[in-house]
N, C-alpha and C. Protein backbone atom coordinates (compact mmCIF):
# COMPACT_ATOMS: atom_id res chain seq x y z
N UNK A 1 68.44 222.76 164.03
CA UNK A 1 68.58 222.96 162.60
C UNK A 1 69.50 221.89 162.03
N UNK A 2 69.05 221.06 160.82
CA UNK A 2 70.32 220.11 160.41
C UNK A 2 70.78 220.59 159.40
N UNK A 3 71.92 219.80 159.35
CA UNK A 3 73.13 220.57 158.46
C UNK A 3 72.82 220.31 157.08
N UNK A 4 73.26 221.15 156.38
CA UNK A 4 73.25 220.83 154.98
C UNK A 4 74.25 219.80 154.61
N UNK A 5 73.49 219.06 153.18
CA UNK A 5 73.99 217.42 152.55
C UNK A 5 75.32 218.34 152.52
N UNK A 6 76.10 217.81 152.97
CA UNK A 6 77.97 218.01 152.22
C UNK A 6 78.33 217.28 151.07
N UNK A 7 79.12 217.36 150.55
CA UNK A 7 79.98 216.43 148.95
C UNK A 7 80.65 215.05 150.17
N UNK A 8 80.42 214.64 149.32
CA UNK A 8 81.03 213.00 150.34
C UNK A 8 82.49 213.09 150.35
N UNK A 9 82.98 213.13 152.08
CA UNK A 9 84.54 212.66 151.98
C UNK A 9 84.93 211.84 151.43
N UNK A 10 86.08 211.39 152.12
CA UNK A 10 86.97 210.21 151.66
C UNK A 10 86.79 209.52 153.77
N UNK A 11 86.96 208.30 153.38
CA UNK A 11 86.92 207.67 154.69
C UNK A 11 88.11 208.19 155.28
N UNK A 12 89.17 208.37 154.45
CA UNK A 12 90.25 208.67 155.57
C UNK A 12 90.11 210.27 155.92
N UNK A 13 89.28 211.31 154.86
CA UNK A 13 88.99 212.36 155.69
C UNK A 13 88.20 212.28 157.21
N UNK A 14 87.53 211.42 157.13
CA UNK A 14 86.65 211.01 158.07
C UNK A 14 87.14 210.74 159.69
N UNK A 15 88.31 209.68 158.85
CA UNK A 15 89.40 209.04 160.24
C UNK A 15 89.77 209.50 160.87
N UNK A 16 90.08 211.29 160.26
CA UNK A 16 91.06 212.02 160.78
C UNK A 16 90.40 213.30 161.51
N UNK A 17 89.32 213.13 161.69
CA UNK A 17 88.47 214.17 162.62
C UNK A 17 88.47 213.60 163.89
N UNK A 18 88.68 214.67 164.65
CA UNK A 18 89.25 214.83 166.20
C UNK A 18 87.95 214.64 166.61
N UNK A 19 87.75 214.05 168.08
CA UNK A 19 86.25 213.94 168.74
C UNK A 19 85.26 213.29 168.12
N UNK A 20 84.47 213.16 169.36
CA UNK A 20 83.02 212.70 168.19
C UNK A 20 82.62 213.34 166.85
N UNK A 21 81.85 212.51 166.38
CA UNK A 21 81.09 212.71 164.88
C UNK A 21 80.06 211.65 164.88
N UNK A 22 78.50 212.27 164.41
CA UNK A 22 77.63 211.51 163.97
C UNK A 22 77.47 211.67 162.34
N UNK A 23 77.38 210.31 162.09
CA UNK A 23 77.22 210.63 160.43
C UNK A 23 75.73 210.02 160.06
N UNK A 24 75.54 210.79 159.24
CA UNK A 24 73.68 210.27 159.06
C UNK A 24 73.92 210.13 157.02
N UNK A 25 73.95 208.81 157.69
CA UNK A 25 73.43 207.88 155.93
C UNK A 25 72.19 207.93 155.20
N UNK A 26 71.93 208.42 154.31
CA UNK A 26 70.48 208.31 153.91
C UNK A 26 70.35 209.14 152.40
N UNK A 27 69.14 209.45 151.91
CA UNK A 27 68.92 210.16 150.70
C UNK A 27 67.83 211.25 151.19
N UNK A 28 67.59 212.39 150.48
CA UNK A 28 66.89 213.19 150.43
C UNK A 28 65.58 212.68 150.13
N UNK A 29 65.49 212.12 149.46
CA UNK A 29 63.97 211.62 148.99
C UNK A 29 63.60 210.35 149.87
N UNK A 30 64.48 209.98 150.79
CA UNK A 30 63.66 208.90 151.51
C UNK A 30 62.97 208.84 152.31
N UNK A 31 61.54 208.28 151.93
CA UNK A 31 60.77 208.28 153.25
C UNK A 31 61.04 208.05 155.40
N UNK A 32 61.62 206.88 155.03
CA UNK A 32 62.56 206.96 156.21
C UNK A 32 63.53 207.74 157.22
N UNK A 33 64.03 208.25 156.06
CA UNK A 33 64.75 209.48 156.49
C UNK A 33 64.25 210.77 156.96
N UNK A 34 63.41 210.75 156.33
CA UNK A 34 62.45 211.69 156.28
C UNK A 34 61.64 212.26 157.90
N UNK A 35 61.47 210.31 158.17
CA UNK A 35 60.72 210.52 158.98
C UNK A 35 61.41 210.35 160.84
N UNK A 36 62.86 210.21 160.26
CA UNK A 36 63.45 210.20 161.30
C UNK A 36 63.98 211.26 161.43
N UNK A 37 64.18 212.15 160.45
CA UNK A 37 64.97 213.94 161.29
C UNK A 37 64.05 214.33 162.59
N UNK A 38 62.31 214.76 162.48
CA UNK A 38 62.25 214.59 164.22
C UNK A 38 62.66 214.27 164.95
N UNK A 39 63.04 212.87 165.01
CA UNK A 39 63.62 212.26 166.56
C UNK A 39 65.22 212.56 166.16
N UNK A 40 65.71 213.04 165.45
CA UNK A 40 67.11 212.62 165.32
C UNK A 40 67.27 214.20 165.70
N UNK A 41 66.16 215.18 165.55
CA UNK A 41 66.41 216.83 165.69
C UNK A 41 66.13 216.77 167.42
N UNK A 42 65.53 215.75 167.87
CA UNK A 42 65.19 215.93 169.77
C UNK A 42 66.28 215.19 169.88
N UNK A 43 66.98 214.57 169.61
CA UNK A 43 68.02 213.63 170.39
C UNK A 43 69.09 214.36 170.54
N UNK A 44 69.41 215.13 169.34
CA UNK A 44 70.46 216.39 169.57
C UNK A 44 70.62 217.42 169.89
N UNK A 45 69.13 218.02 170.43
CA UNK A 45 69.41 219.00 171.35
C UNK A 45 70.07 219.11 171.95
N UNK A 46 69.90 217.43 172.88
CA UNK A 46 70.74 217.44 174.54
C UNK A 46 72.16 217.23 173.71
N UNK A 47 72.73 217.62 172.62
CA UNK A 47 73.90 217.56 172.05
C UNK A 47 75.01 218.80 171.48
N UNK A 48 74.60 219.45 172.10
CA UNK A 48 75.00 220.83 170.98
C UNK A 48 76.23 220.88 170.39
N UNK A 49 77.06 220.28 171.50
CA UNK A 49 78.48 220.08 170.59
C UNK A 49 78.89 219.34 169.64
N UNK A 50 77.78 218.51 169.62
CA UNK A 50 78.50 216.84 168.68
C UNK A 50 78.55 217.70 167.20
N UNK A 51 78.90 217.02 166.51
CA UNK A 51 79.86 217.39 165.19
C UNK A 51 78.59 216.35 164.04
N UNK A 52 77.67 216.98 163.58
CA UNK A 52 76.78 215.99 163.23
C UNK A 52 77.23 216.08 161.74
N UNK A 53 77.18 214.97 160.54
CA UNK A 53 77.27 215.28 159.11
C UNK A 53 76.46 214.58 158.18
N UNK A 54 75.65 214.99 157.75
CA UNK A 54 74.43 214.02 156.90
C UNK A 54 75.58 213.95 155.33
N UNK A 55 75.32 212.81 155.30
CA UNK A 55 75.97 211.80 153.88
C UNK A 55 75.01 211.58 153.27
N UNK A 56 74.79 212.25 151.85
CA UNK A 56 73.84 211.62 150.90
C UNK A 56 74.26 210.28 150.20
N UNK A 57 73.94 209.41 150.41
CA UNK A 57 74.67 207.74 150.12
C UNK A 57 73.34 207.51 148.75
N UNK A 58 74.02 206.18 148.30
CA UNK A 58 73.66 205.54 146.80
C UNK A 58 74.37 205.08 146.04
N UNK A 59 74.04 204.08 145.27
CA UNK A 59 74.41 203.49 144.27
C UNK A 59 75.95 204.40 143.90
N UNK A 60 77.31 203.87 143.77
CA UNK A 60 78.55 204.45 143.50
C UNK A 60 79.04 205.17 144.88
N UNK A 61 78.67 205.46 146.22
CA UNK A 61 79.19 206.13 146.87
C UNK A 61 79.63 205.63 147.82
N UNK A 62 81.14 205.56 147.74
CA UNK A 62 81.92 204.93 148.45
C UNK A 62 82.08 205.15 149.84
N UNK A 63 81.51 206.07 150.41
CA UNK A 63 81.71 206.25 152.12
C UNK A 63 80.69 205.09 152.50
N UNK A 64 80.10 205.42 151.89
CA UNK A 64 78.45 204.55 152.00
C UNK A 64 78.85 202.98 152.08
N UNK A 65 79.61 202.77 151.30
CA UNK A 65 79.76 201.39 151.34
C UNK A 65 81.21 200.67 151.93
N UNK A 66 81.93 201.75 152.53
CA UNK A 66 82.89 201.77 153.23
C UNK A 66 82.59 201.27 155.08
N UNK A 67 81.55 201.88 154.92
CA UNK A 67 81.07 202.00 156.54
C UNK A 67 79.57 200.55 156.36
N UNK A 68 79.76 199.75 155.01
CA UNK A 68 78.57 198.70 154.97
C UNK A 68 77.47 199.36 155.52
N UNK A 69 76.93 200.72 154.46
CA UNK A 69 75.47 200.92 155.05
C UNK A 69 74.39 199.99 154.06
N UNK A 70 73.33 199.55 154.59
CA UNK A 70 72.42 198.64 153.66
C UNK A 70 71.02 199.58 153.72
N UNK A 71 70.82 199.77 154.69
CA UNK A 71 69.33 200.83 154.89
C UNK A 71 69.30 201.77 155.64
N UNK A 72 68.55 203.41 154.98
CA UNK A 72 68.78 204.15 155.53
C UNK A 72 67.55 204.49 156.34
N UNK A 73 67.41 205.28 157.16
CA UNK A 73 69.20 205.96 157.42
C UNK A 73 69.68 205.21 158.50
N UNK A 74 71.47 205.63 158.50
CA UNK A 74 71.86 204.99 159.54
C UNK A 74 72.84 206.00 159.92
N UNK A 75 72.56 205.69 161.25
CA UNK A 75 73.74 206.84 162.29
C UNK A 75 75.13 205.90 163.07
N UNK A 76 75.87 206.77 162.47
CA UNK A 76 76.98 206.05 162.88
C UNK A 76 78.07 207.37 163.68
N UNK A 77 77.92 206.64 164.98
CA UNK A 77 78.89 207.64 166.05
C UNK A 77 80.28 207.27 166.14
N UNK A 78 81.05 207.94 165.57
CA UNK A 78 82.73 208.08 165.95
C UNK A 78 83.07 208.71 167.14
N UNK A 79 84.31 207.98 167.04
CA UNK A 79 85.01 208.69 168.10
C UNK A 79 86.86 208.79 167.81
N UNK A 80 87.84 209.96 167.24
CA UNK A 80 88.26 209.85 166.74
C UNK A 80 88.16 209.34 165.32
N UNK A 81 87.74 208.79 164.86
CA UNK A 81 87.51 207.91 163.73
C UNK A 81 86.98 206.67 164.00
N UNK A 82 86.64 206.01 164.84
CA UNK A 82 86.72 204.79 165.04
C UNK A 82 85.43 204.31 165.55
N UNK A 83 84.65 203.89 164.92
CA UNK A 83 83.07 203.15 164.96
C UNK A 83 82.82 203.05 166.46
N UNK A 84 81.52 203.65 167.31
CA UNK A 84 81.60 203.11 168.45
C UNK A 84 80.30 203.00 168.98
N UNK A 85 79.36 203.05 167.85
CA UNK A 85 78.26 202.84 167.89
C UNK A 85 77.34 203.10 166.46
N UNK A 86 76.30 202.20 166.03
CA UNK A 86 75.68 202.46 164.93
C UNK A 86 73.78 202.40 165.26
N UNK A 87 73.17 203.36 164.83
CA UNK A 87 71.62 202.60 164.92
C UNK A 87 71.30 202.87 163.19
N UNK A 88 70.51 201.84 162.88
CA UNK A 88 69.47 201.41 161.63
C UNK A 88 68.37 202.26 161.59
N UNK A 89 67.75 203.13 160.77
CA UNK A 89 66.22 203.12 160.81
C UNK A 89 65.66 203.32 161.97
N UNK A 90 66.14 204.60 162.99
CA UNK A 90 65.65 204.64 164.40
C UNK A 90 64.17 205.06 164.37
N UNK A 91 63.37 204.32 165.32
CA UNK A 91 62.29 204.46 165.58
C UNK A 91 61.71 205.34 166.64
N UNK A 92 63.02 205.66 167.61
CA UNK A 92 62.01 206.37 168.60
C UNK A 92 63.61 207.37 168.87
N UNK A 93 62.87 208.66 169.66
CA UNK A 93 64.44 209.73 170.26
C UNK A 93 65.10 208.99 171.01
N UNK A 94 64.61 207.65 172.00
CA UNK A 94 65.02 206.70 173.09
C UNK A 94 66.49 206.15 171.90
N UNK A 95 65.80 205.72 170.87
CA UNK A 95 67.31 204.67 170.37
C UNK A 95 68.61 205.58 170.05
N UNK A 96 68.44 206.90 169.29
CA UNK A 96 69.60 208.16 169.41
C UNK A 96 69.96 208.00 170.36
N UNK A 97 69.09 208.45 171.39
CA UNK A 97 69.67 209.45 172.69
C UNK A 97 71.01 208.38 173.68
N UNK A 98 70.34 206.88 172.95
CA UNK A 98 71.48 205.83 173.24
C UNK A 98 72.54 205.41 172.81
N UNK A 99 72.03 205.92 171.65
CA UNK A 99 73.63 206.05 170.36
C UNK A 99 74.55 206.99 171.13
N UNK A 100 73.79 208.00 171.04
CA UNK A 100 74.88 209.63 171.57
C UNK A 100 74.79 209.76 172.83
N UNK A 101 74.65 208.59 173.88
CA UNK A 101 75.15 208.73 175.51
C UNK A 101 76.06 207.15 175.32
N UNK A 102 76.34 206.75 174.43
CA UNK A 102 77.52 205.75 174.38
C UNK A 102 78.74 206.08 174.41
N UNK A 103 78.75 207.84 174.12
CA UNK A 103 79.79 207.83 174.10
C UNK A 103 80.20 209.91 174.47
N UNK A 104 80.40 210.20 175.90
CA UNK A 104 80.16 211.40 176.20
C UNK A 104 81.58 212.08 176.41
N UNK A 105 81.59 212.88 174.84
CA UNK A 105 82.90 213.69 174.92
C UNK A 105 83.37 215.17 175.32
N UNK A 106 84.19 215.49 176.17
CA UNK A 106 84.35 216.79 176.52
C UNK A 106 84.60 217.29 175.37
N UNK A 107 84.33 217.66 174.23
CA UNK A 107 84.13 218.51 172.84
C UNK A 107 83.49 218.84 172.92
C-alpha cells in the first residue's frame, strides 16, 4: 500500500530523521509516476521497514529543488539524512531493488 502525498517538509526536517528514508519525487498526474508505483510497490515488499515518503514536487517547491530533482519520479534513499543513493524514472523492480540493497539498515 503507498503512503499518502504528505505537505512538503523542510529539508532540515528531512536531515533529521533517524535511519533510512526513501523519498519519491513526482506529481499525481504524472504519467511516469504513474507507471512506476508497480515496480516501486514490488521492490518494497522485500522492505517493510524502510520509512518510504512520496513528495508531491513542482514549480515553487523547495524540497524538490533542494535535492536538484529535474524528472520525475525520482527516488532518493537516505540514510540519516544524507544522500546515498538516487534512481531517475526507474524502469524495471531490478533498478529499486538496487537503490534499497545499497543500503541495508537494522530499522
Amino acid at each position: 500500500m503507498k503512503p499518502a502525498i504528505t505537505p512538503e517538509p523542510s529539508r532540515a526536517e528531512i536531515e533529521q530523521i533517524p535511519g533510512a528514508l526513501l523519498l519519491e519525487f513526482g506529481a499525481s498526474w504524472c504519467g511516469f509516476c504513474q507507471r512506476a508505483q508497480p515496480l516501486l510497490n514490488s521492490a518494497l515488499q522485500f522492505h517493510p521497514t524502510l520509512r518510504h515518503e512520496r513528495i508531491e514536487d513542482g514549480p515553487g517547491k523547495r524540497l524538490g529543488r533542494s535535492f536538484r530533482i529535474k524528472l520525475w519520479p525520482t527516488l532518493i534513499l537516505l540514510h540519516n539524512g544524507v544522500e546515498i543513493g538516487r534512481v531517475v524514472r526507474p524502469e524495471s523492480v531490478e533498478a529499486i531493488t538496487t537503490l534499497l540493497q545499497a543500503h541495508q539498515s537494522p530499522d
